[in-house]
N, C-alpha and C. Protein backbone atom coordinates (compact mmCIF):
# COMPACT_ATOMS: atom_id res chain seq x y z
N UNK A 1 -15.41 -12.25 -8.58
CA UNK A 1 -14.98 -11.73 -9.85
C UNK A 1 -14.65 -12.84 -10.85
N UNK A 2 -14.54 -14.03 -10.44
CA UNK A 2 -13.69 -15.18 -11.49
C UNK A 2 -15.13 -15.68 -12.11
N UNK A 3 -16.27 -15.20 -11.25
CA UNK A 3 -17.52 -15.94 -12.14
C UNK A 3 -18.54 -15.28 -12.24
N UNK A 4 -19.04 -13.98 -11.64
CA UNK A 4 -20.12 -13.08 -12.19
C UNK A 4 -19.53 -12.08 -13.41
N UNK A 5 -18.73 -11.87 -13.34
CA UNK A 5 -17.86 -10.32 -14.38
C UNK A 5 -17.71 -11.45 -15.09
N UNK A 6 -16.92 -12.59 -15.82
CA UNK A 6 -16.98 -13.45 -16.80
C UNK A 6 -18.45 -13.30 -17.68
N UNK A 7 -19.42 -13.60 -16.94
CA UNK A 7 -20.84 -14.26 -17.28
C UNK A 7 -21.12 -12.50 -18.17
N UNK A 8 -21.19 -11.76 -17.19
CA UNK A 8 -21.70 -10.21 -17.63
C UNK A 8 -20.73 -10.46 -19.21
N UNK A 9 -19.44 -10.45 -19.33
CA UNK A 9 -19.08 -10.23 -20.20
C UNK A 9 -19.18 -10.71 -21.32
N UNK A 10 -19.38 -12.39 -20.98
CA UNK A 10 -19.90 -13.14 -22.43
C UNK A 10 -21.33 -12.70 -22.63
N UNK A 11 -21.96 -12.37 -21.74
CA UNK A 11 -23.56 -11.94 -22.23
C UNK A 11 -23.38 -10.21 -23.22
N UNK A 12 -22.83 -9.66 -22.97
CA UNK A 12 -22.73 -8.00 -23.65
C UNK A 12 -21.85 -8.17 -24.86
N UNK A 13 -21.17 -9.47 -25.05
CA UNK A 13 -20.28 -9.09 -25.83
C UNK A 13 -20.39 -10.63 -27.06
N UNK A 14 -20.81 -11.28 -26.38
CA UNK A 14 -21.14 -12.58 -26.86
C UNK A 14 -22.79 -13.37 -26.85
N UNK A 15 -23.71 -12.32 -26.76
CA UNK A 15 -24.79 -12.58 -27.05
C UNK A 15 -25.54 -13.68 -27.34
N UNK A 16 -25.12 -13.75 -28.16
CA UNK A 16 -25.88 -15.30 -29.39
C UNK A 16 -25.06 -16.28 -28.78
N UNK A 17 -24.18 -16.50 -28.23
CA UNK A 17 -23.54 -18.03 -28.12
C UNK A 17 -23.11 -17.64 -26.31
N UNK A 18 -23.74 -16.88 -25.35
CA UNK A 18 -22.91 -16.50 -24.75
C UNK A 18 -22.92 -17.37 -23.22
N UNK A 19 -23.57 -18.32 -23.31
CA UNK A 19 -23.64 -19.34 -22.43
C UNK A 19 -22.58 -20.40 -22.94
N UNK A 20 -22.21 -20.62 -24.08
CA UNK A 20 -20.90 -21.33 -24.34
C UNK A 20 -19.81 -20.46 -23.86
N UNK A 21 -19.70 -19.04 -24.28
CA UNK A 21 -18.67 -18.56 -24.09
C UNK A 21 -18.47 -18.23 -22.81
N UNK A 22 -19.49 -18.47 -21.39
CA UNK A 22 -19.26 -18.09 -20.27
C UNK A 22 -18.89 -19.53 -19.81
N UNK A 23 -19.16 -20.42 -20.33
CA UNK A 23 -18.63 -21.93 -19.65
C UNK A 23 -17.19 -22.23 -20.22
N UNK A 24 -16.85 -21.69 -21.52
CA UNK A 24 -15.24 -21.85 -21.53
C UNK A 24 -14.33 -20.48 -20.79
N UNK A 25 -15.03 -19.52 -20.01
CA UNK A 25 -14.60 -18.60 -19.37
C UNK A 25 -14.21 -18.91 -17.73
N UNK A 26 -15.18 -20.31 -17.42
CA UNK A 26 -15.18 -20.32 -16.34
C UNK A 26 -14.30 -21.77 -16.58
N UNK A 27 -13.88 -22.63 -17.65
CA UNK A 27 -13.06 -23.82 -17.79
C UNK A 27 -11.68 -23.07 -18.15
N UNK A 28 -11.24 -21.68 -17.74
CA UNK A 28 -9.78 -21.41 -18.09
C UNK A 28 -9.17 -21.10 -16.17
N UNK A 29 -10.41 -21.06 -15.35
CA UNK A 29 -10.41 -21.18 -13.96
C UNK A 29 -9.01 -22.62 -13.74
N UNK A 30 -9.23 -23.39 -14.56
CA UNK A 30 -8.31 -24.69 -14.67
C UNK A 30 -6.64 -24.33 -14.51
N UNK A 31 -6.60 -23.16 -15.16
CA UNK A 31 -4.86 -22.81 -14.59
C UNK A 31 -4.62 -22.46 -13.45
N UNK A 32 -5.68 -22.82 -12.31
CA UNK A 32 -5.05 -22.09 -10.99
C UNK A 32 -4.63 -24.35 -10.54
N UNK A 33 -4.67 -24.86 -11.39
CA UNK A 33 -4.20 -25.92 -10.74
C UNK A 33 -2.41 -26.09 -10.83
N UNK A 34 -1.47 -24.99 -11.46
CA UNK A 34 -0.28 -24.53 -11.03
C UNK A 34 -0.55 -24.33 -9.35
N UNK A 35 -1.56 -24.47 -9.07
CA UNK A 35 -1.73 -23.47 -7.24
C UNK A 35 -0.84 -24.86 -6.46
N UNK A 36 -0.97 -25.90 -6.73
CA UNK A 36 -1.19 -27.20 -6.68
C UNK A 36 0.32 -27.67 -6.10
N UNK A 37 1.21 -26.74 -7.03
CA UNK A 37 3.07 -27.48 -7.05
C UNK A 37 3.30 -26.34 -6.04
N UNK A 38 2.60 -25.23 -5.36
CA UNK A 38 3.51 -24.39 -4.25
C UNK A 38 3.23 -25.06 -3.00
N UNK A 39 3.71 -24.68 -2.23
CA UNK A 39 3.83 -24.88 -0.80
C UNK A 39 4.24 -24.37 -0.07
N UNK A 40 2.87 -23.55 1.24
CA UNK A 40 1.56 -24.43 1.13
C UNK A 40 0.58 -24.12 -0.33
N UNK A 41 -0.29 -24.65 -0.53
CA UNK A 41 -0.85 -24.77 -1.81
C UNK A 41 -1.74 -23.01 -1.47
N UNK A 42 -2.06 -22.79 -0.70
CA UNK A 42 -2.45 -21.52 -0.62
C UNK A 42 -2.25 -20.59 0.64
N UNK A 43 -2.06 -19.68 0.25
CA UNK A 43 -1.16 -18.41 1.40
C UNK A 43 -1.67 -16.75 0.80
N UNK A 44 -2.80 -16.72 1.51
CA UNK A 44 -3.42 -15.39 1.74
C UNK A 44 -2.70 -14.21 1.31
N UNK A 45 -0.67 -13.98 1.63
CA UNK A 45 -0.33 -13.12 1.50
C UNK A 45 0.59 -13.23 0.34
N UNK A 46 0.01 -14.07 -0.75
CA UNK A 46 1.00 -14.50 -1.97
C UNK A 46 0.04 -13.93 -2.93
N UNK A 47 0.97 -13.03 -3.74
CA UNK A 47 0.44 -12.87 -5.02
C UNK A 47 0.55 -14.19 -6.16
N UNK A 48 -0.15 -14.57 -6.83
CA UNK A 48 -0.50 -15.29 -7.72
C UNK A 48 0.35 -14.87 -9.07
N UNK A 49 0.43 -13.88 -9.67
CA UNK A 49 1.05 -13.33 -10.60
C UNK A 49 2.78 -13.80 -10.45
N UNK A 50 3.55 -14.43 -11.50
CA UNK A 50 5.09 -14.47 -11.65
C UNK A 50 4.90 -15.35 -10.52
N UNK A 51 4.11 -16.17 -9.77
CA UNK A 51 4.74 -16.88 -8.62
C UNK A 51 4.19 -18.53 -9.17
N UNK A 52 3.30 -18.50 -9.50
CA UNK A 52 2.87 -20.22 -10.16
C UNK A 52 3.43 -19.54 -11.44
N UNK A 53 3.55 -21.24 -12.19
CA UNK A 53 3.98 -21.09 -13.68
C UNK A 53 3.06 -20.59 -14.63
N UNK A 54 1.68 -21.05 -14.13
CA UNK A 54 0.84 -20.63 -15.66
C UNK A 54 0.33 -19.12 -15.30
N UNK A 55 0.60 -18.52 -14.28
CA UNK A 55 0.65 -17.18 -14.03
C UNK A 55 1.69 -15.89 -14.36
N UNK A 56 2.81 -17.11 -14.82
CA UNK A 56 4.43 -15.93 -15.17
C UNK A 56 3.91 -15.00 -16.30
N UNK A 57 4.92 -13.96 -16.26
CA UNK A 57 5.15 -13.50 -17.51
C UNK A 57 5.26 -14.64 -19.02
N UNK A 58 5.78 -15.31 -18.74
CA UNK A 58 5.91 -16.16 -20.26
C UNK A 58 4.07 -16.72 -19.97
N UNK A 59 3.49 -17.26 -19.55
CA UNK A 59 2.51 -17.35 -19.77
C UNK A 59 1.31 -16.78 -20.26
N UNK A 60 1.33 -15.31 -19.65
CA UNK A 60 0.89 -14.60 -20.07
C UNK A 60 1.26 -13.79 -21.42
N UNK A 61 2.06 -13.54 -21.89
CA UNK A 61 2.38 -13.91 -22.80
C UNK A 61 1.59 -14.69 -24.51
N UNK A 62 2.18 -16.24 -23.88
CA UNK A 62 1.17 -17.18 -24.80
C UNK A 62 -0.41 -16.43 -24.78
N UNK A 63 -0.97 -16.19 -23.68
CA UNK A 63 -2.18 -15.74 -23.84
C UNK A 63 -3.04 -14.46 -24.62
N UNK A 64 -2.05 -14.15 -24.46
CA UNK A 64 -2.13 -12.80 -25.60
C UNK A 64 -1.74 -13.50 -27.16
N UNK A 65 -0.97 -13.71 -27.09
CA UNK A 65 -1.05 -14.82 -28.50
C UNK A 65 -2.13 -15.26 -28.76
N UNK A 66 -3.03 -16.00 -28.14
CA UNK A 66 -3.97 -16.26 -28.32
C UNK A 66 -5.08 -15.58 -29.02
N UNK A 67 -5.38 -13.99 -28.56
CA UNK A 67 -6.07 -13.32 -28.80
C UNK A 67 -5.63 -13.19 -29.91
N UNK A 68 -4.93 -13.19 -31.07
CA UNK A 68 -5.32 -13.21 -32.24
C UNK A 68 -5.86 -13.92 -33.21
N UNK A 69 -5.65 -15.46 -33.64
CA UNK A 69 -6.33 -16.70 -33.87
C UNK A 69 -7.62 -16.55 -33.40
N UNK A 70 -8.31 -16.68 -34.57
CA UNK A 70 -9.54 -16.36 -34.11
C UNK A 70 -10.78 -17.71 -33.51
N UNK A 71 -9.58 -18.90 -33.42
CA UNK A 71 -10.16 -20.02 -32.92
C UNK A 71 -9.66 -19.82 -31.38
N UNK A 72 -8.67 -19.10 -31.17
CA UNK A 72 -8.19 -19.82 -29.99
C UNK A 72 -8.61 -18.26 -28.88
N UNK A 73 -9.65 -16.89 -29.50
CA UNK A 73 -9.78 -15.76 -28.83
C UNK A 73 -10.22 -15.34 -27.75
N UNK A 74 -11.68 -16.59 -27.78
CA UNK A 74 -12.07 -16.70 -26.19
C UNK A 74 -11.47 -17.23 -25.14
N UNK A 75 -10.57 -17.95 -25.69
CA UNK A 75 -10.02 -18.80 -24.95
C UNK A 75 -8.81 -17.83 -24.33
N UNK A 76 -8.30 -16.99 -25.17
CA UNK A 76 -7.58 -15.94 -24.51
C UNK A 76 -7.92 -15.13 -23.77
N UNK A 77 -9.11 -14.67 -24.07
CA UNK A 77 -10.16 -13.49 -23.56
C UNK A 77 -10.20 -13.87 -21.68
N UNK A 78 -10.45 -15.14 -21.93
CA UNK A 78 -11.06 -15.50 -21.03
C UNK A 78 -9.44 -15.76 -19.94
N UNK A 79 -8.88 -16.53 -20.64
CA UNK A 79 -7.26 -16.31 -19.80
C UNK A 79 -6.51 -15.37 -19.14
N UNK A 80 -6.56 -14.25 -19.86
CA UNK A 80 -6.38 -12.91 -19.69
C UNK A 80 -7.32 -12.48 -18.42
N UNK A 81 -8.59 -12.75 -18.27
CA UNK A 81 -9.54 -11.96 -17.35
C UNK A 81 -8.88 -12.32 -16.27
N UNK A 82 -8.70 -13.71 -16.44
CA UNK A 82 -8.53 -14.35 -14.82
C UNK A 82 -6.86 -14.36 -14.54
N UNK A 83 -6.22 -13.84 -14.98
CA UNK A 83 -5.09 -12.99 -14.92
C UNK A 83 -5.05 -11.62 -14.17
N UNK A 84 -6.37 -11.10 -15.11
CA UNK A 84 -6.33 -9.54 -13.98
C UNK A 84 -6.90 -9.55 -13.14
N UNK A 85 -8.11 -10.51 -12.77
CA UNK A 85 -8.69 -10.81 -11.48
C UNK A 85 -7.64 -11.07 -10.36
N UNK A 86 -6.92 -12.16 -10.70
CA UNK A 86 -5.45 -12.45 -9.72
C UNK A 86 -4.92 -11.39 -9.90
N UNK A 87 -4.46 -10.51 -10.57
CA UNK A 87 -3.75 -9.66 -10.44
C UNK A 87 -4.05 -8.80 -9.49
N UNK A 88 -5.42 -7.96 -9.37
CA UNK A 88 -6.41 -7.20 -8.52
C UNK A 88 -6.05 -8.06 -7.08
N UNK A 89 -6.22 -9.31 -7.20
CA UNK A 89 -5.82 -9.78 -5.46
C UNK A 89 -4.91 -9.59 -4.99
N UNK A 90 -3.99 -9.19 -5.88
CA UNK A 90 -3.10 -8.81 -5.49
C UNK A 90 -2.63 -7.57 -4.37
N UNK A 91 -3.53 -6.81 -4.73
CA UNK A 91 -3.55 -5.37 -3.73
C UNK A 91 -4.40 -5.65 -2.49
N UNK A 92 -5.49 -6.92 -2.55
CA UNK A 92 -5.83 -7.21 -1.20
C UNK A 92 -4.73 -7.57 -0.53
N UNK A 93 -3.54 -8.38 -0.65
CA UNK A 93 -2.65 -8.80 0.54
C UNK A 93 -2.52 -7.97 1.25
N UNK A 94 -2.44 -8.40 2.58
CA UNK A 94 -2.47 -7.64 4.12
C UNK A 94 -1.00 -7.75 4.58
């Protein structure tokens, strides 16, 4: 989900430029390097959401901010996705 549903989406929605907009979709992948300061750095039965920093509520947050500036929208767009993608893993924990 962090890299086929991105691509689909800059292509349907971003047409004309949508190979830029799927490579800064897949360069917002970069906030899972918060994964980095937990320990252990990854644990199957951890939600991602409120538990790293660039995943909190205040982060999310800023990211929605984003979506209005119309320089900074994909860049939200794209922040946001991979927010609800983690979020969705969330219901996989076992």
């Amino acid at each position: 989900m962090h890299l086929v549903f991105p691509g689909i989406i800059a292509y349907l929605f971003f047409r004309t430029n949508w190979l830029k907009v799927w490579g800064i979709f897949i360069l917002t992948m970069f906030i899972d390097i918060d994964h980095l300061l937990a320990n252990p750095i990854f644990d199957e039965n951890r939600c991602s959401i409120n538990y790293h920093p660039l995943h909190s509520i205040y982060a999310i947050i800023l990211y929605i901010i984003f979506l209005f500036p119309k320089k900074t929208r994909i860049l939200g767009i794209g922040l946001l996705f991979h927010i609800v993608t983690d979020y969705l893993d969330c219901f996989w924990i076992t």
